[in-house]
C-alpha atoms as a PDB file:
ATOM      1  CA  UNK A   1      92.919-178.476-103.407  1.00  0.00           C
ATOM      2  CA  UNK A   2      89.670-178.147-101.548  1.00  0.00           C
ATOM      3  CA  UNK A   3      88.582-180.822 -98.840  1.00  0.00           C
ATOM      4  CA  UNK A   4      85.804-181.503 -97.460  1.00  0.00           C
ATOM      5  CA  UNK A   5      85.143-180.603 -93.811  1.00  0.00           C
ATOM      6  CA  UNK A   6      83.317-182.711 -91.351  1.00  0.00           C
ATOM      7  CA  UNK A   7      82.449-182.598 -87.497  1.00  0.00           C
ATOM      8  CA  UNK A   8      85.873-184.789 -86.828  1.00  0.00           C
ATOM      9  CA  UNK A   9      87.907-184.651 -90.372  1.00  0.00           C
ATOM     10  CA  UNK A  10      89.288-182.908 -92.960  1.00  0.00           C
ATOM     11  CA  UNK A  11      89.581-184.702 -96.230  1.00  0.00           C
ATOM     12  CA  UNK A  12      88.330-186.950 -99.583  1.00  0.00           C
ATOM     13  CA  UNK A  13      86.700-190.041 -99.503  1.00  0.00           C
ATOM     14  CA  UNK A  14      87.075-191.422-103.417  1.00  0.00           C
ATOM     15  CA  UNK A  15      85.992-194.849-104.320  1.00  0.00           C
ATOM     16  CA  UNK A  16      86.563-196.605-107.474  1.00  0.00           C
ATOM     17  CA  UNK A  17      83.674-199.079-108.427  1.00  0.00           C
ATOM     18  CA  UNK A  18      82.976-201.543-111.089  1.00  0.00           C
ATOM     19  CA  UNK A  19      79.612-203.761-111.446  1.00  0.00           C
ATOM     20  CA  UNK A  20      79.806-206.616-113.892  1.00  0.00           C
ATOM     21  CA  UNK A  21      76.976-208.553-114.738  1.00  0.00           C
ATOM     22  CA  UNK A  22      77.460-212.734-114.310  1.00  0.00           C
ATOM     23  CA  UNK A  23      79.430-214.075-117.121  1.00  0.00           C
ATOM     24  CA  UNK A  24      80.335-210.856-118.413  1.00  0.00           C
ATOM     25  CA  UNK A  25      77.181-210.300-120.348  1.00  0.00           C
ATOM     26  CA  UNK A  26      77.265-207.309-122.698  1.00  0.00           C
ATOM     27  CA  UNK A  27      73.757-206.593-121.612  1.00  0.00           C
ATOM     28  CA  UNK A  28      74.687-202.504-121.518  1.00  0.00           C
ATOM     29  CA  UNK A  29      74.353-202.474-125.484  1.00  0.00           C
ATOM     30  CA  UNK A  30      71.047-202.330-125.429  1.00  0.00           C
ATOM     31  CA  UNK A  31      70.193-199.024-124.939  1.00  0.00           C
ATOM     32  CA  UNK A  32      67.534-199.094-122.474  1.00  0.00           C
ATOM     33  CA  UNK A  33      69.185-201.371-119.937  1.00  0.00           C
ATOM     34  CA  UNK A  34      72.404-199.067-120.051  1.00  0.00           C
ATOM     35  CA  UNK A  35      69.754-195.849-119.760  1.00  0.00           C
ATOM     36  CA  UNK A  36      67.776-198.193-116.824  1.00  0.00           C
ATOM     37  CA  UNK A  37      71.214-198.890-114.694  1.00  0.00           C
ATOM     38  CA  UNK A  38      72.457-194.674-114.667  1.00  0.00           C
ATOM     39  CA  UNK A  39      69.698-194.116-113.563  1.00  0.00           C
ATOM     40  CA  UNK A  40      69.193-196.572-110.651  1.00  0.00           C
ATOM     41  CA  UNK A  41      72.710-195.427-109.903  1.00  0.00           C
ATOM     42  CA  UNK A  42      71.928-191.994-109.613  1.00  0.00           C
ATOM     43  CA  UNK A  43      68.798-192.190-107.881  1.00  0.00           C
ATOM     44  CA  UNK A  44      69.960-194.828-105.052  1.00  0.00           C
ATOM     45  CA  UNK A  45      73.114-192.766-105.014  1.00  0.00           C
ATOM     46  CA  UNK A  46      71.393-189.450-103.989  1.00  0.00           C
ATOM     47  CA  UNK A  47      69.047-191.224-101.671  1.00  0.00           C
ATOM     48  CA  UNK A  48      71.710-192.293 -99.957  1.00  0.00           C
ATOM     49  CA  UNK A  49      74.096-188.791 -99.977  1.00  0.00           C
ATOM     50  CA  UNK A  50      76.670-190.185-102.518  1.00  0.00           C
ATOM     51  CA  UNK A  51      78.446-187.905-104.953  1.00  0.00           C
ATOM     52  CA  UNK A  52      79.017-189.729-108.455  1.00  0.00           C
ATOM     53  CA  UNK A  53      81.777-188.064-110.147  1.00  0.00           C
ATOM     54  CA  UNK A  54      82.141-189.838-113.044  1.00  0.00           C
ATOM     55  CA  UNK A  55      80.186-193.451-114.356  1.00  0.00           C
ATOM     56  CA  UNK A  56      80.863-194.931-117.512  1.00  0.00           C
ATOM     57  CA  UNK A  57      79.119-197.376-119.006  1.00  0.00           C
ATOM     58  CA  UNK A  58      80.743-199.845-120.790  1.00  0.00           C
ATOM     59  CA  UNK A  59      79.323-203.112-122.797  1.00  0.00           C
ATOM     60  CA  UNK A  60      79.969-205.593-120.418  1.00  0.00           C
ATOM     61  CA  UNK A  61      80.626-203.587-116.649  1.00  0.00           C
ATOM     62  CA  UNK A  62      80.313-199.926-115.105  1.00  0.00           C
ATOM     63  CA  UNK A  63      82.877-197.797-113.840  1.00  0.00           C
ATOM     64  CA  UNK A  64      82.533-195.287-111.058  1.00  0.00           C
ATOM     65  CA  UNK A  65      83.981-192.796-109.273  1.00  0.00           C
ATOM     66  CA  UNK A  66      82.037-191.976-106.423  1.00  0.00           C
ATOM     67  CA  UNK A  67      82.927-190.036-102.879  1.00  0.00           C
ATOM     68  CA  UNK A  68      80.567-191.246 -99.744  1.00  0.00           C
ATOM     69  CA  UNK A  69      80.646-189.181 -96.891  1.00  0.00           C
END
């Protein structure tokens, strides 16, 4: 398994998120809001030095595996 070294640590940080929109909208149908929100995600998320593993995108929330250093 590799890890990732730091100045202080040796290890993974994983996270498991999910955004849901209020009431459970299935907004993500539409095509160009569930194209609009990867991409937000991506962009903020390399701004800010997080890896995304893996984001799905389903009808009504968004999953995401993410590691934050």
């Amino acid at each position: 398994m590799n890890y990732t070294h730091h100045q202080h640590a040796v290890g993974d940080n994983f996270w498991h998120v999910e955004w849901c929109p209020k009431y459970r909208y299935r907004m993500f149908r539409q095509e160009k809001y569930k194209n609009l929100s990867e991409a937000c995600l991506r962009q903020a998320a390399q701004e800010h030095s997080i890896t995304v593993h893996e984001l799905q995108i389903m009808p009504d929330h968004l999953h995401g595996v993410i590691s934050i250093p």
